[in-house]
N, C-alpha and C. Protein backbone atom coordinates (compact mmCIF):
# COMPACT_ATOMS: atom_id res chain seq x y z
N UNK A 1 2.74 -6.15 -6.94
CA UNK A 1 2.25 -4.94 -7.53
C UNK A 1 1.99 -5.15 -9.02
N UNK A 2 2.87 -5.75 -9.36
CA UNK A 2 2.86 -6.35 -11.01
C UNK A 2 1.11 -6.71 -11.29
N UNK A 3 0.76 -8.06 -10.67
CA UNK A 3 -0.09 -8.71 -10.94
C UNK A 3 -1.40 -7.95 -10.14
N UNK A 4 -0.83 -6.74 -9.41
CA UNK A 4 -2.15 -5.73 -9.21
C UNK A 4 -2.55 -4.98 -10.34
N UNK A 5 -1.58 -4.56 -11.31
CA UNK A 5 -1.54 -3.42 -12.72
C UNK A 5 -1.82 -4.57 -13.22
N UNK A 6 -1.90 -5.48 -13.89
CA UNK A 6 -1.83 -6.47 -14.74
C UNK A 6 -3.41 -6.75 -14.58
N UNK A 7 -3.92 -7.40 -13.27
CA UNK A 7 -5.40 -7.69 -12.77
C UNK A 7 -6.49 -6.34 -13.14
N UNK A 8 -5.81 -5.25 -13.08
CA UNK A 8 -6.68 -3.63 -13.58
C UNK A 8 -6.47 -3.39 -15.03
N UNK A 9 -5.26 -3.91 -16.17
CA UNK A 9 -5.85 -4.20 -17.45
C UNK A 9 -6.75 -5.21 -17.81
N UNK A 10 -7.12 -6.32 -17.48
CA UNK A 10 -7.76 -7.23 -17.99
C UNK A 10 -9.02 -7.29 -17.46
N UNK A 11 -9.03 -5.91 -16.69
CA UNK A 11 -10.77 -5.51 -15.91
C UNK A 11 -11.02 -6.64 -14.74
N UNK A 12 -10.18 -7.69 -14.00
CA UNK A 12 -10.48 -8.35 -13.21
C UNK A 12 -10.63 -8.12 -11.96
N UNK A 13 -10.63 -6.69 -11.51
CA UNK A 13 -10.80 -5.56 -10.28
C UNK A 13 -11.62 -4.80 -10.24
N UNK A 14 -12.51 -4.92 -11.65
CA UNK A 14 -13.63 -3.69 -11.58
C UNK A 14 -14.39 -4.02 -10.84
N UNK A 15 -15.12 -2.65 -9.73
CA UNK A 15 -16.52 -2.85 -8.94
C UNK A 15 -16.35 -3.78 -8.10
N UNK A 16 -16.06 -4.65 -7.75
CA UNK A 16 -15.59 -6.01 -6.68
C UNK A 16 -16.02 -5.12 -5.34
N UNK A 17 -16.27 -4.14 -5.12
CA UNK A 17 -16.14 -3.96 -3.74
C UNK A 17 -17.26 -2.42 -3.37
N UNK A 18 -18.46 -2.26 -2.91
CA UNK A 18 -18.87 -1.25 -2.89
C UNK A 18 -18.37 -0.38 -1.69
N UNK A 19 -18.55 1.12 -2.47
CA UNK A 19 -18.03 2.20 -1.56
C UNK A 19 -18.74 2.52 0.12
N UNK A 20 -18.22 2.66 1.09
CA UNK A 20 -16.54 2.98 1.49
C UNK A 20 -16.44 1.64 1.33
N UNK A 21 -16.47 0.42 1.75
CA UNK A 21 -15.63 -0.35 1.85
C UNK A 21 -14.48 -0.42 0.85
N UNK A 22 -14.55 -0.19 -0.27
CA UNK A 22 -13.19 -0.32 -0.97
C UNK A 22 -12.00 0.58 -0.64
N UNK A 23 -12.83 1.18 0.28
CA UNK A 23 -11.10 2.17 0.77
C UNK A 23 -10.13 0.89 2.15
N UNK A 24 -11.34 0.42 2.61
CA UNK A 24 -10.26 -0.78 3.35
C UNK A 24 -9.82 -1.74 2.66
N UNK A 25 -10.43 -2.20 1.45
CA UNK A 25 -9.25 -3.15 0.52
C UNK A 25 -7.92 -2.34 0.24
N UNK A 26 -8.13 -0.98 -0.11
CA UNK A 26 -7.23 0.29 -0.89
C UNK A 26 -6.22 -0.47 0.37
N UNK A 27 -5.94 0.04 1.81
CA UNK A 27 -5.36 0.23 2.62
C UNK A 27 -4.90 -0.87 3.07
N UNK A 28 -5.83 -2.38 2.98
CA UNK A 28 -5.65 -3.53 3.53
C UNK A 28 -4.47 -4.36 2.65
N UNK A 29 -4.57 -3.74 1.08
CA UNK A 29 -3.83 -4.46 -0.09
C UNK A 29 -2.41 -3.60 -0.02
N UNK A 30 -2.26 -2.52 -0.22
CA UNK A 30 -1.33 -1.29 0.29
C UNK A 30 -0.13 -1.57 1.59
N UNK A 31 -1.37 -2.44 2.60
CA UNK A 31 -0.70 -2.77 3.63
C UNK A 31 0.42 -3.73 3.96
N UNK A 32 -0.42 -4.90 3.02
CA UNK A 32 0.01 -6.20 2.53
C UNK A 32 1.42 -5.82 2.14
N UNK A 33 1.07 -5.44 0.98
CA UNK A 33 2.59 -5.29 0.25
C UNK A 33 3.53 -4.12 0.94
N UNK A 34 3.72 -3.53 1.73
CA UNK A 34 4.48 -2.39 2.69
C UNK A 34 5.15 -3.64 3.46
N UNK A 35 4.28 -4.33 4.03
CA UNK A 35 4.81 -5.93 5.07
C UNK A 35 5.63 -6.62 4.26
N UNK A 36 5.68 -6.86 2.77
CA UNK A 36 6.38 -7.99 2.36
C UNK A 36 7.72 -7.10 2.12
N UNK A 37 7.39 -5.70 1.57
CA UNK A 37 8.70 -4.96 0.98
C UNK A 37 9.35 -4.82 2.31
N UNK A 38 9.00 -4.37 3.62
CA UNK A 38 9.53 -4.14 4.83
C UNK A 38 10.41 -5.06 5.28
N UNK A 39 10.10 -5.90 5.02
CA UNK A 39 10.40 -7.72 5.29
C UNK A 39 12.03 -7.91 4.61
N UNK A 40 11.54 -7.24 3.40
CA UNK A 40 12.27 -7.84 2.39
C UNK A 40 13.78 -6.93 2.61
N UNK A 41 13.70 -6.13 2.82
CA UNK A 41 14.43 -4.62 2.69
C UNK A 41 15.28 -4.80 3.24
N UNK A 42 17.01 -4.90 3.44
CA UNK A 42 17.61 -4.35 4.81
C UNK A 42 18.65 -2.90 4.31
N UNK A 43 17.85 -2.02 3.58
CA UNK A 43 18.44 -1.01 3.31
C UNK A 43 18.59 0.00 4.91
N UNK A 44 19.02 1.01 5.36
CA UNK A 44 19.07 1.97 6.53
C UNK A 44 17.62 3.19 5.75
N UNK A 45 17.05 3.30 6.67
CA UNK A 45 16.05 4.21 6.66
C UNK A 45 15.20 3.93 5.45
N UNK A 46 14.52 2.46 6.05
CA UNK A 46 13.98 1.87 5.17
C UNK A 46 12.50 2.59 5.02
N UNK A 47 11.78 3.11 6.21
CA UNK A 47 10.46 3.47 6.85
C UNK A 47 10.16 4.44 5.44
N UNK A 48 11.33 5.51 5.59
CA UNK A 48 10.79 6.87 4.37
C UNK A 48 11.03 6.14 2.86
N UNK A 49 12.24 5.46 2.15
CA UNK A 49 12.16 5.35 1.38
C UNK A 49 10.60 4.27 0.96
N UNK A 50 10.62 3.42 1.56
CA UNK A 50 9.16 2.74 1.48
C UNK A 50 7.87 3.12 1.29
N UNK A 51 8.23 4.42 2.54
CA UNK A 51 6.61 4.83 2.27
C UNK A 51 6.41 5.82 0.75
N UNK A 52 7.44 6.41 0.60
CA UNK A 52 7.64 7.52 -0.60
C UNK A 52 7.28 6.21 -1.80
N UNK A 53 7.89 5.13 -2.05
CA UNK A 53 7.74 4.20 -2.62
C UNK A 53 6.29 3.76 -3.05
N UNK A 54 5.86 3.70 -1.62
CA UNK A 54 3.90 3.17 -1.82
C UNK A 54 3.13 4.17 -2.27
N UNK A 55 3.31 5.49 -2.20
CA UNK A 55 2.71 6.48 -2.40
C UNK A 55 2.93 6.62 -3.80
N UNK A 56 4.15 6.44 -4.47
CA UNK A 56 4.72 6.45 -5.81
C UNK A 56 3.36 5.42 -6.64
N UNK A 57 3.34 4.14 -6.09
CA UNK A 57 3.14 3.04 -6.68
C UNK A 57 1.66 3.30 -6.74
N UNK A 58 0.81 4.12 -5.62
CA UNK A 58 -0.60 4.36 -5.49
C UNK A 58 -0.82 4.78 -6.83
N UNK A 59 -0.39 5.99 -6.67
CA UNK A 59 -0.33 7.43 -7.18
C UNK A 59 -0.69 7.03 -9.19
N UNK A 60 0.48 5.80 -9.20
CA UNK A 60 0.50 5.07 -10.33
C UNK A 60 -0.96 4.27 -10.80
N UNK A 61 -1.47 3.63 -9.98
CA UNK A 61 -2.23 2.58 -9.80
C UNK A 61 -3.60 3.60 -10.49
N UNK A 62 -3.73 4.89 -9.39
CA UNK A 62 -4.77 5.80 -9.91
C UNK A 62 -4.86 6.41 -11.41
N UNK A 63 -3.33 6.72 -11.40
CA UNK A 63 -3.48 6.97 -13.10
C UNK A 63 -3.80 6.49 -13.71
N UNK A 64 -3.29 4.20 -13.80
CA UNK A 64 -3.53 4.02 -14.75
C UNK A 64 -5.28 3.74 -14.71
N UNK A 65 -5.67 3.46 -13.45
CA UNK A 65 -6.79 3.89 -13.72
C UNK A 65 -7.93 4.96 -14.34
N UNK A 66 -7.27 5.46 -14.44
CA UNK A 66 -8.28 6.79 -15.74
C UNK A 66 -8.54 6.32 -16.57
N UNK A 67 -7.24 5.85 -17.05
CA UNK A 67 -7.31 5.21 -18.40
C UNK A 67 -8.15 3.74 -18.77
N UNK A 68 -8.68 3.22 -17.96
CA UNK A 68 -9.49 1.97 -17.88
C UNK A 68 -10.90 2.47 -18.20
N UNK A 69 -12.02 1.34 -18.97
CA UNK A 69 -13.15 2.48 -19.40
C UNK A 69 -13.80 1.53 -17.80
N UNK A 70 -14.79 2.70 -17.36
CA UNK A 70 -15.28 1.86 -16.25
C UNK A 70 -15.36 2.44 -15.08
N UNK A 71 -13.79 2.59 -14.91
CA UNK A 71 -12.86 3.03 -13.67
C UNK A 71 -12.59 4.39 -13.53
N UNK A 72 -12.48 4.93 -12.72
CA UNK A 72 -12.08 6.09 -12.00
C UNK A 72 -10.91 6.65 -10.97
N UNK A 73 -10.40 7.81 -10.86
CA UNK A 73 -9.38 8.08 -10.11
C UNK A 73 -9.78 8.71 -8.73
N UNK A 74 -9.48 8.52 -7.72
CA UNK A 74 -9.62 9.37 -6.62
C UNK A 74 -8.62 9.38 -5.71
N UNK A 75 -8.84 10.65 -4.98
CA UNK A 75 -7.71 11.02 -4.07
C UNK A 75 -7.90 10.34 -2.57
N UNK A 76 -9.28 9.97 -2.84
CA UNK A 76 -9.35 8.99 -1.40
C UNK A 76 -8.71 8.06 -1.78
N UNK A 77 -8.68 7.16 -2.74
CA UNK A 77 -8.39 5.42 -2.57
C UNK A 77 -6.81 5.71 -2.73
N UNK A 78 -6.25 6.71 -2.99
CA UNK A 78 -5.17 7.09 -3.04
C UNK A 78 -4.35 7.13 -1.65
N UNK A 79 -5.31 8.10 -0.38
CA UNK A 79 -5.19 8.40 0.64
C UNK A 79 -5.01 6.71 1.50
N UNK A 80 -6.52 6.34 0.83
CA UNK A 80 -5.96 4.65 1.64
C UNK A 80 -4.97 4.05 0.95
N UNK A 81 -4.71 4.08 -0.21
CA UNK A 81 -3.47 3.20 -0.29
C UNK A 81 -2.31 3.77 0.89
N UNK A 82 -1.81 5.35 0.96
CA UNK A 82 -0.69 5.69 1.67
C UNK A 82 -0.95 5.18 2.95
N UNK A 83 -2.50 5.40 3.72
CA UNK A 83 -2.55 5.30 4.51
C UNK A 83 -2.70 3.92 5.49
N UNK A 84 -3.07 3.01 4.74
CA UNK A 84 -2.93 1.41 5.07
C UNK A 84 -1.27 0.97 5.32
N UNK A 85 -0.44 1.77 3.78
CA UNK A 85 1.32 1.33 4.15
C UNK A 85 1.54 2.29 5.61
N UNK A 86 1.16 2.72 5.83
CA UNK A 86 1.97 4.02 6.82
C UNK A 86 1.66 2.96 7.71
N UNK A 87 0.09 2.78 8.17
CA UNK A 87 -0.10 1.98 9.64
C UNK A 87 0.63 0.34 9.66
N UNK A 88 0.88 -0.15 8.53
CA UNK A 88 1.39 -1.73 8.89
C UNK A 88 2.79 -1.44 8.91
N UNK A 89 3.55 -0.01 8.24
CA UNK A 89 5.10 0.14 8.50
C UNK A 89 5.42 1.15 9.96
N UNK A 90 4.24 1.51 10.30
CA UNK A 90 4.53 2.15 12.18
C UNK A 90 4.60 1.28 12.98
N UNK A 91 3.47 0.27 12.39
CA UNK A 91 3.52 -0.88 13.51
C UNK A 91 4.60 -1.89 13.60
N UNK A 92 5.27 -2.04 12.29
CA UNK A 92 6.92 -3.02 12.04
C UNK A 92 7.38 -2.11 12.71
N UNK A 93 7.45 -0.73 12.83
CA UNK A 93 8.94 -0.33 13.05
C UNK A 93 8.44 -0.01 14.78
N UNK A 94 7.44 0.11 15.19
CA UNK A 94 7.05 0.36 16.71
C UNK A 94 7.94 -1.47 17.50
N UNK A 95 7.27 -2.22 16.53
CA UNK A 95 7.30 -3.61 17.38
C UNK A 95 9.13 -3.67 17.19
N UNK A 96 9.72 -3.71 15.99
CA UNK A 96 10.76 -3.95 16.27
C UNK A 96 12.01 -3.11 16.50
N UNK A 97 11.52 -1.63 17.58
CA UNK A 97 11.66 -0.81 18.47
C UNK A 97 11.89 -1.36 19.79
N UNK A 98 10.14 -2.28 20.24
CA UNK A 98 10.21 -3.05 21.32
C UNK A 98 11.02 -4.29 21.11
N UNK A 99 11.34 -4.70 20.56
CA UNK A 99 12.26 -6.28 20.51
C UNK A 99 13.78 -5.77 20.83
N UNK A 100 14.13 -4.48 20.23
CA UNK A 100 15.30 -3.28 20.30
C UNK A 100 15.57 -3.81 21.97
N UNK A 101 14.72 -2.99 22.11
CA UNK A 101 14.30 -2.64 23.53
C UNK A 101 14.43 -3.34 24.66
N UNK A 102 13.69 -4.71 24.32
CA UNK A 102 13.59 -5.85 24.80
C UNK A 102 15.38 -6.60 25.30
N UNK A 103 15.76 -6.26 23.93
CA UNK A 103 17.09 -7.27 23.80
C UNK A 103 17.98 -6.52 24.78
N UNK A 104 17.74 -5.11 24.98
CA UNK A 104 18.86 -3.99 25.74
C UNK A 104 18.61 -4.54 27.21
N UNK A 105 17.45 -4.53 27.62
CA UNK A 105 17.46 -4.88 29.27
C UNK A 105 18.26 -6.15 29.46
């Protein structure tokens, strides 16, 4: 996440991607990092604090974007950031539901 804020001061993210498609980077990059923190985590009721987490970190990402000359804020790329972590942390917690599952029979 660092070197995502870091890559949006030094303008090395501007425009890279025309609209919609940049809402599937929003969600695809969002996603990425939900997988590594998920990974990483062995806190209990990891799913909510995480996602509250990515949404935090979006939410951030958009602000400091205002402030970039160039760049812009929106509530879509916002929406894909939440919404890219939500689907790669349903699908960790669906699959290792079934492995749960798996191990019980």
């Amino acid at each position: 996440m660092a070197i995502l804020f870091m890559a949006e001061l030094h303008g090395a993210t501007a425009h890279r991607v025309a609209a919609p498609w940049d809402k599937l980077v929003h969600a695809s990059v969002y996603g990425f990092l939900s997988g590594l923190l998920w990974c990483g985590m062995v806190t209990h009721q990891k799913f909510w604090r995480l996602l509250v987490l990515m949404a935090i970190l979006g939410m951030a990402h958009e602000w400091l974007q205002f402030y970039l000359p160039g760049r812009s804020t929106s509530i879509g790329d916002w929406l894909a950031d939440v919404g890219g972590s939500l689907t790669v942390m349903l699908f960790l917690a669906l699959a290792k539901r079934n492995d749960a599952n798996a191990e019980g029979r």
